[in-house]
N, C-alpha and C. Protein backbone atom coordinates (compact mmCIF):
# COMPACT_ATOMS: atom_id res chain seq x y z
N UNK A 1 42.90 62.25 -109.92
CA UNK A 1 41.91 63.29 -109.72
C UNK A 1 41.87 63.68 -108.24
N UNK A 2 41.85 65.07 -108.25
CA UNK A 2 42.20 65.22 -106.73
C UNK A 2 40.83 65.26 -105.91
N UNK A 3 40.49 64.55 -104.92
CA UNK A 3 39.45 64.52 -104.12
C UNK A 3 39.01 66.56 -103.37
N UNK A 4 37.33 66.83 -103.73
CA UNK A 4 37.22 68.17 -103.52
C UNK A 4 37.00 68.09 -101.79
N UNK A 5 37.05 69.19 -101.50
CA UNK A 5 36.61 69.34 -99.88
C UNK A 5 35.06 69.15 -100.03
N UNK A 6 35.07 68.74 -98.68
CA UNK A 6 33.45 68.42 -98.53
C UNK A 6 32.82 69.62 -96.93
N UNK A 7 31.93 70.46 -97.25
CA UNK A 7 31.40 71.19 -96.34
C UNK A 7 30.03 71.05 -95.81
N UNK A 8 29.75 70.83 -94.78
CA UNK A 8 28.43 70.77 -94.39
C UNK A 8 27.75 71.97 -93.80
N UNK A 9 26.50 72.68 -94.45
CA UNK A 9 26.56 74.30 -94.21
C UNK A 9 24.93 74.06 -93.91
N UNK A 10 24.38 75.09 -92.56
CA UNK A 10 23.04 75.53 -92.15
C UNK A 10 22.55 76.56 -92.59
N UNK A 11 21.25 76.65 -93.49
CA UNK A 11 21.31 78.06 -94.17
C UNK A 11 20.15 78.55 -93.37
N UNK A 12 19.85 79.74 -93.33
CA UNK A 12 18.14 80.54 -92.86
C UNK A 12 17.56 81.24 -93.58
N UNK A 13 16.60 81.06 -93.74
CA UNK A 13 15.56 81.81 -95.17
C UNK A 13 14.55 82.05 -93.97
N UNK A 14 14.86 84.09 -93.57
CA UNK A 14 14.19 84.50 -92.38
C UNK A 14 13.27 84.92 -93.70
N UNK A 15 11.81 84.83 -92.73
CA UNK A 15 10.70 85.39 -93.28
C UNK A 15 9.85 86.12 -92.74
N UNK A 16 9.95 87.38 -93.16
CA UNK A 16 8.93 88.54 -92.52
C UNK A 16 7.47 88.62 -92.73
N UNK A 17 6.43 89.13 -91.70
CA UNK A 17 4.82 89.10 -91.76
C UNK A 17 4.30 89.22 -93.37
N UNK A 18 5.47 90.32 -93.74
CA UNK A 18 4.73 90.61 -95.29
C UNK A 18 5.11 89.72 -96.34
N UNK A 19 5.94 88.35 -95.49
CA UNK A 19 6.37 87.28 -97.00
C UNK A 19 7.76 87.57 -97.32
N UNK A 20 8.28 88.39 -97.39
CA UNK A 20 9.30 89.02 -97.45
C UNK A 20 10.38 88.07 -97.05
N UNK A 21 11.68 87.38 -97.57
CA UNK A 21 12.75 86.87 -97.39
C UNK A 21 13.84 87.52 -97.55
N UNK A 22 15.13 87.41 -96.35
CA UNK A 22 16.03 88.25 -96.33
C UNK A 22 16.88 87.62 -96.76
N UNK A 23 18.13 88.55 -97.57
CA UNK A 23 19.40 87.66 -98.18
C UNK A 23 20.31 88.50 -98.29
N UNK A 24 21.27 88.12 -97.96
CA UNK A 24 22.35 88.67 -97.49
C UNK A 24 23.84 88.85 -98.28
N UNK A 25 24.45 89.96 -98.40
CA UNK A 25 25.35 90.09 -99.87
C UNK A 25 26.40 89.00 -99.39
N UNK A 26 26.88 88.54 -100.39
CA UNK A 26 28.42 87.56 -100.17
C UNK A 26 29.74 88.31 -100.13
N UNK A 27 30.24 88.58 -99.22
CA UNK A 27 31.44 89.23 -98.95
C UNK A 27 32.78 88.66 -99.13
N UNK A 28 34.00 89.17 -99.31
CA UNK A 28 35.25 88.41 -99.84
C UNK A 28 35.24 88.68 -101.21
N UNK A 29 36.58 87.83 -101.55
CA UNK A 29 37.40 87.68 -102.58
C UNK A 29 36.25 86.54 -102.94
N UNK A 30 37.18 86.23 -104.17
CA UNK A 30 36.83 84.93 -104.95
C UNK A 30 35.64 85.00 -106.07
N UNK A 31 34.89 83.65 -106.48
CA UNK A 31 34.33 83.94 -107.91
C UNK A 31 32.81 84.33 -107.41
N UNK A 32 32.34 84.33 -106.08
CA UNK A 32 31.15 84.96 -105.42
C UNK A 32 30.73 85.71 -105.02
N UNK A 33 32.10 86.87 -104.67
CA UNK A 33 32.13 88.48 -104.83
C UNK A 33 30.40 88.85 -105.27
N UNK A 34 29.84 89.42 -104.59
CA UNK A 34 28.95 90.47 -105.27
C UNK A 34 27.65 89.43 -105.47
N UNK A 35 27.49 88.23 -105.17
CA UNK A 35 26.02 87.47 -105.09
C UNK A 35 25.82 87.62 -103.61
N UNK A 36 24.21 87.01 -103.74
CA UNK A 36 23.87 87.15 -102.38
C UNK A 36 23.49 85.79 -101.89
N UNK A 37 23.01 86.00 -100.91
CA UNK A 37 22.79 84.30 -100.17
C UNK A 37 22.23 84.05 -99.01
N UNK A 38 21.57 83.22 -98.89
CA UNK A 38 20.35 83.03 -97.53
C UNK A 38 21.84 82.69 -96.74
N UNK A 39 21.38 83.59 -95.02
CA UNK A 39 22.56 83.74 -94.61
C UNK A 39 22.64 81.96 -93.62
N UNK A 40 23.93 81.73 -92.94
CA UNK A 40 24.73 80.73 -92.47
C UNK A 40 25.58 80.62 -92.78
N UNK A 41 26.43 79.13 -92.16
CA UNK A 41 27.50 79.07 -92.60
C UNK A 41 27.71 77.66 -92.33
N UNK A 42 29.36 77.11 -92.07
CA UNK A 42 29.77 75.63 -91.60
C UNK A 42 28.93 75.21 -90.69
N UNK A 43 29.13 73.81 -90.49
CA UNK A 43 28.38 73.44 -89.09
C UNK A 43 29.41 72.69 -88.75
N UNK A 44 30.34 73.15 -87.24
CA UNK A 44 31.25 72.74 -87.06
C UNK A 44 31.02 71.51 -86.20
N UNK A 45 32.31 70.39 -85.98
CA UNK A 45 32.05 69.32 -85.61
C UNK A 45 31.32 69.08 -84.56
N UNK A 46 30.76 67.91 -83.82
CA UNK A 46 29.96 68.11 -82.58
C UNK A 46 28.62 68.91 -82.53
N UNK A 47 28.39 69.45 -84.01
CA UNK A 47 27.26 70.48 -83.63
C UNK A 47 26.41 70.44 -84.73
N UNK A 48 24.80 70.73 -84.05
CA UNK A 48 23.58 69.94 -84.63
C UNK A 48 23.53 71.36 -86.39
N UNK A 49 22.74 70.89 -87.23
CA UNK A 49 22.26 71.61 -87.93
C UNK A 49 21.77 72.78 -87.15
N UNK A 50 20.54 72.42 -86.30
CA UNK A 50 19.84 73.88 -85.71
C UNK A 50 20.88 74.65 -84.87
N UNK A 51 21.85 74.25 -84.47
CA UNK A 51 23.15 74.90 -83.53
C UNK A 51 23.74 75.37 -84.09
N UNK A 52 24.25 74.82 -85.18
CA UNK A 52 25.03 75.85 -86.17
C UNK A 52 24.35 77.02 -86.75
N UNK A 53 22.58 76.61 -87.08
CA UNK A 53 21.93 77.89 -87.77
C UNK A 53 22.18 79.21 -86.82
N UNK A 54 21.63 78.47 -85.15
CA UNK A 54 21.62 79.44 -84.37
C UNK A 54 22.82 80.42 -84.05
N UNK A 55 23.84 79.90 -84.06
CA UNK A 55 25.51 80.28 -84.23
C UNK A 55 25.41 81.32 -85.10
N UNK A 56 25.21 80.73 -86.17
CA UNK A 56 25.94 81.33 -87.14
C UNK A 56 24.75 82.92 -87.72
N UNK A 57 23.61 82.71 -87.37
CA UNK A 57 22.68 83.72 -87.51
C UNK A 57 22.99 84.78 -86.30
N UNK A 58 23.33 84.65 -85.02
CA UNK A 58 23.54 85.61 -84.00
C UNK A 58 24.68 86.07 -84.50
N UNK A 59 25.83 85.68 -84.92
CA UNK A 59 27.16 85.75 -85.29
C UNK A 59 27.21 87.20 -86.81
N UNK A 60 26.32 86.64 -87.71
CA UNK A 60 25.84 87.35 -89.11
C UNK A 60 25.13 88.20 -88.99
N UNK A 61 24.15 88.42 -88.01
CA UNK A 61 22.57 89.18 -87.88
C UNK A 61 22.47 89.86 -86.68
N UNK A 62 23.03 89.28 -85.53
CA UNK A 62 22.81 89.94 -84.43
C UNK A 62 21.45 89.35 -84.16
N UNK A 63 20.56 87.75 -84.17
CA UNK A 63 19.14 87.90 -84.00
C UNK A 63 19.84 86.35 -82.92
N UNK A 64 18.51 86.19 -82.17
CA UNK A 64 18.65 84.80 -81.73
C UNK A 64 17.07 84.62 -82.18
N UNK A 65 17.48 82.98 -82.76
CA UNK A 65 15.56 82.52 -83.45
C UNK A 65 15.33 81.64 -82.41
N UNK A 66 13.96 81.89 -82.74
CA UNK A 66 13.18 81.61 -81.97
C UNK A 66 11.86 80.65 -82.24
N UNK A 67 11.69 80.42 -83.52
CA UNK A 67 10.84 79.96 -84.04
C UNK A 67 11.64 79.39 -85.66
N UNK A 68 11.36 77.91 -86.34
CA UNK A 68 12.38 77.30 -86.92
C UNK A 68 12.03 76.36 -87.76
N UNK A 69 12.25 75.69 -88.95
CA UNK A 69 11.55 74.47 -88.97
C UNK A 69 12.25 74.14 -90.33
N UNK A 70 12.52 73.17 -90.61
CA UNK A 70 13.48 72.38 -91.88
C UNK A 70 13.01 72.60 -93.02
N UNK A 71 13.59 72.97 -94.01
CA UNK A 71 12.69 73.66 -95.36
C UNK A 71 13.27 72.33 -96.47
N UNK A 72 14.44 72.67 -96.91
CA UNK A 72 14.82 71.25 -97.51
C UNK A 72 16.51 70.81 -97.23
N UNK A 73 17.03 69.82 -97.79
CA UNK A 73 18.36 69.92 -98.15
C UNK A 73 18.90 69.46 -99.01
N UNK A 74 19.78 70.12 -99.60
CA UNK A 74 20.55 70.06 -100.71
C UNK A 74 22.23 69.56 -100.83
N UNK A 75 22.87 69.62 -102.15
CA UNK A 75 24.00 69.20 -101.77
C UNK A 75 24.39 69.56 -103.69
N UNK A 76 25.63 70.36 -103.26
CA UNK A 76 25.95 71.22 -104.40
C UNK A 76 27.39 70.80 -104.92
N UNK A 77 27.61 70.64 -106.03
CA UNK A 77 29.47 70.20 -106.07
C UNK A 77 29.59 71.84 -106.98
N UNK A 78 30.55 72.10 -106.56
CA UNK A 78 31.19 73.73 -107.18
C UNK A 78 32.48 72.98 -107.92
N UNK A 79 33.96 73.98 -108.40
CA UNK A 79 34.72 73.61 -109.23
C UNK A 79 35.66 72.69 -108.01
N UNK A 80 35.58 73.45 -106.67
CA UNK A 80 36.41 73.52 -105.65
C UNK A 80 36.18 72.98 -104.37
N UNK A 81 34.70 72.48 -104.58
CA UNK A 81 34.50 72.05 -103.10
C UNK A 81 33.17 71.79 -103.40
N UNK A 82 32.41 70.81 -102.67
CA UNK A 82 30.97 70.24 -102.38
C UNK A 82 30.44 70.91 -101.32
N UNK A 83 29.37 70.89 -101.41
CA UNK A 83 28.71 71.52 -100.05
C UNK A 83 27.06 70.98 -99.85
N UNK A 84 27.30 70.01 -98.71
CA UNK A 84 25.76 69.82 -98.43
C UNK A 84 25.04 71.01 -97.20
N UNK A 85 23.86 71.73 -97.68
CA UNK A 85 23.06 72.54 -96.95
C UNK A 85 21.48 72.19 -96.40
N UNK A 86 21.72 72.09 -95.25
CA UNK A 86 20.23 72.36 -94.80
C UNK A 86 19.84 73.56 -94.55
N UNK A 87 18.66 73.96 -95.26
CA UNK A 87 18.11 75.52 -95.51
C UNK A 87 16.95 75.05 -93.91
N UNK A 88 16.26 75.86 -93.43
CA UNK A 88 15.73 75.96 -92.72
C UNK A 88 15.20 77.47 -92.63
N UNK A 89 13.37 77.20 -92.69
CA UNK A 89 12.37 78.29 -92.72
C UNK A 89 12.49 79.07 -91.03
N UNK A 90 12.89 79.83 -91.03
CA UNK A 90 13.03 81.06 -89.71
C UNK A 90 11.99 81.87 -89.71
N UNK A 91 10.74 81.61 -88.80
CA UNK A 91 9.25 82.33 -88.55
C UNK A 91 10.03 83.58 -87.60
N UNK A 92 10.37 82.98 -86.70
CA UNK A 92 10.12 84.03 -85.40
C UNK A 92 11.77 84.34 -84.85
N UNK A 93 12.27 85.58 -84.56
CA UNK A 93 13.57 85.92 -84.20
C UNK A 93 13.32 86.84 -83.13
N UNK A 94 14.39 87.42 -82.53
CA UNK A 94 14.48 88.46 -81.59
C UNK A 94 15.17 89.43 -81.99
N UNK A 95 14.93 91.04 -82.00
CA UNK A 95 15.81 92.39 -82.48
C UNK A 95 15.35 91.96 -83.83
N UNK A 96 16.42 92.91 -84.48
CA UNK A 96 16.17 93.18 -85.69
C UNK A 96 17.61 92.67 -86.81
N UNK A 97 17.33 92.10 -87.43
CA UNK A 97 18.54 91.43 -88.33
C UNK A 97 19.93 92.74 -88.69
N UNK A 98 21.06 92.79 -88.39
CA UNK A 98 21.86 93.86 -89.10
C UNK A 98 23.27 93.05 -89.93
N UNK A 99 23.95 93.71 -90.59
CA UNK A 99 25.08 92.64 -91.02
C UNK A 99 26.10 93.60 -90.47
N UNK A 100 26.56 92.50 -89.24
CA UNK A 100 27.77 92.41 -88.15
C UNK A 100 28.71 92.64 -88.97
N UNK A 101 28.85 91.65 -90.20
CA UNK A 101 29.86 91.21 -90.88
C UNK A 101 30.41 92.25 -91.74
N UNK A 102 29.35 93.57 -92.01
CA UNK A 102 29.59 94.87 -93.10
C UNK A 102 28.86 94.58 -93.97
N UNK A 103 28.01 93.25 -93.96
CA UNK A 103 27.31 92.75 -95.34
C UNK A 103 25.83 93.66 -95.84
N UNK A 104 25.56 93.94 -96.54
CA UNK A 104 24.41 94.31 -97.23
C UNK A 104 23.54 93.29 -96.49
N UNK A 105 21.81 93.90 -95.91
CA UNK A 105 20.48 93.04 -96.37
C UNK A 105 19.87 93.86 -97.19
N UNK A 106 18.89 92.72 -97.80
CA UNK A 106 17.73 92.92 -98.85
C UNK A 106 16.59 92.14 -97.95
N UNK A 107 15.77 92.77 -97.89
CA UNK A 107 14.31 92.08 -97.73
C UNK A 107 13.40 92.12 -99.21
N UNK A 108 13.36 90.92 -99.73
CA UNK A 108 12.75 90.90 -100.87
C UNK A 108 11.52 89.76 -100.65
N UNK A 109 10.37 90.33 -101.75
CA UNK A 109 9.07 89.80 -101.79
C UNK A 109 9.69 88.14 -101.98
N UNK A 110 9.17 87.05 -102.07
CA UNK A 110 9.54 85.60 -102.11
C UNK A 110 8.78 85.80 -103.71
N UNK A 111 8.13 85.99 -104.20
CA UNK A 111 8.01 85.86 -105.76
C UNK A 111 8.91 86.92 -106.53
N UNK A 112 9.70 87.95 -105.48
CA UNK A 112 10.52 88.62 -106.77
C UNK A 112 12.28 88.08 -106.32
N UNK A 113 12.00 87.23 -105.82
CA UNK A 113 13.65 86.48 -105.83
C UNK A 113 14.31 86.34 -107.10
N UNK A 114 15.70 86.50 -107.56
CA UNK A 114 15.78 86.37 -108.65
C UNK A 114 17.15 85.30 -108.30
N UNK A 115 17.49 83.94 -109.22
CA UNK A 115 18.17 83.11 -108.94
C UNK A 115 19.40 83.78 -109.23
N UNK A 116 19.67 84.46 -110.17
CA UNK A 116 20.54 85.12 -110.81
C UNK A 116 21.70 85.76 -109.70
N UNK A 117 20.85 86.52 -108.78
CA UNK A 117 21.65 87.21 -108.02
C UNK A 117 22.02 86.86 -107.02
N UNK A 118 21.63 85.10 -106.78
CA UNK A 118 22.08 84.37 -105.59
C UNK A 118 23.05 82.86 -106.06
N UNK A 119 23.75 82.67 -104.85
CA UNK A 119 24.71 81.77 -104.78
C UNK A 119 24.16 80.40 -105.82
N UNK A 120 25.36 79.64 -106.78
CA UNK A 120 24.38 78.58 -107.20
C UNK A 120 23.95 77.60 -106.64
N UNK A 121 24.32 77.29 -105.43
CA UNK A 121 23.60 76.55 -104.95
C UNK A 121 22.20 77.16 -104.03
N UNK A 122 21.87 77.82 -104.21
CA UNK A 122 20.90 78.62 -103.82
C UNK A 122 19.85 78.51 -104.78
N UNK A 123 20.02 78.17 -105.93
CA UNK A 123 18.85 78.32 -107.20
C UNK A 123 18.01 77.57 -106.76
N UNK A 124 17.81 76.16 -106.22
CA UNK A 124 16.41 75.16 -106.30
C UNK A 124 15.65 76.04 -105.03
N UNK A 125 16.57 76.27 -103.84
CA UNK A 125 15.91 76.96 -102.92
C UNK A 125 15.00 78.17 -103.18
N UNK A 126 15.63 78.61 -104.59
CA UNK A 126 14.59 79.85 -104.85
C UNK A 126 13.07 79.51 -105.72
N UNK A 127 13.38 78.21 -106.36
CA UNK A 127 12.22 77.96 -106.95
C UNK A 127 11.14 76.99 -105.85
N UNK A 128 11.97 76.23 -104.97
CA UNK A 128 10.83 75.93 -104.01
C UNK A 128 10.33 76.98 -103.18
N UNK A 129 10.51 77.84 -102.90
CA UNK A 129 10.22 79.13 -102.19
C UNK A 129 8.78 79.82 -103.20
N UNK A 130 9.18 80.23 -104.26
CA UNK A 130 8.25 80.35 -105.46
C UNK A 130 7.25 79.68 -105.50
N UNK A 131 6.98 78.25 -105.52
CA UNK A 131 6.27 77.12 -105.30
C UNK A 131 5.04 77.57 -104.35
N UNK A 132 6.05 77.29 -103.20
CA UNK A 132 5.38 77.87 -102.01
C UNK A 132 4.54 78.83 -101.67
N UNK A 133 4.91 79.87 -101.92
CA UNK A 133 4.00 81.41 -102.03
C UNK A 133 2.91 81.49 -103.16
């Protein structure tokens, strides 16, 4: 049995005054085409969870945060690869979020999230979010 890759990924679930959570389309090839996903990415070696969020959100968004705090973490096995994520709640940023990358945003209410249209490892994150609000 062939051993899967293992990824360690920082996610951000930015949240606007009106409640509002942003998510970001999934771009590329492959079987994720066309879902969306609280944005981040790897957290490369040498570098903290919050370093990579910060990375990888200026990199995706064009924002530097400013305000931050650990929401949960998870750890997902796909067909092809594992992936443990720390999601992390994003209060406060600088500018205004855009996708660098060509990607679609959505600012959606946190009770009209729908799991459906996000990554699967993204589903518990949407029902603790739900919880929450």
């Amino acid at each position: 049995m062939q051993e899967l890759d293992h990824f360690d990924v920082a996610a951000g679930i930015l949240c606007d005054a009106k409640g509002r959570i942003l998510i970001a389309e999934r771009l590329g090839g492959g079987p994720f085409h066309g879902l969306w996903e609280f944005p981040g990415g790897k957290i490369v070696d040498g570098e903290s969870a919050p370093q990579a969020l910060s990375r990888e959100l200026a990199e995706e968004l064009g924002i530097e945060i400013t305000e931050y705090s650990s929401f949960m973490n998870l750890r997902h096995e796909y067909d092809d690869r594992i992936v443990t994520i720390e999601f992390f709640l994003v209060s406060e940023w600088n500018s205004d979020p855009i996708g660098r990358e060509g990607q679609e945003l959505r600012w959606v209410p946190a009770d009209l999230l729908n799991a459906g249209e996000l990554l699967p490892a993204d589903v518990p994150v949407v029902a603790a979010l739900k919880r929450r609000h």
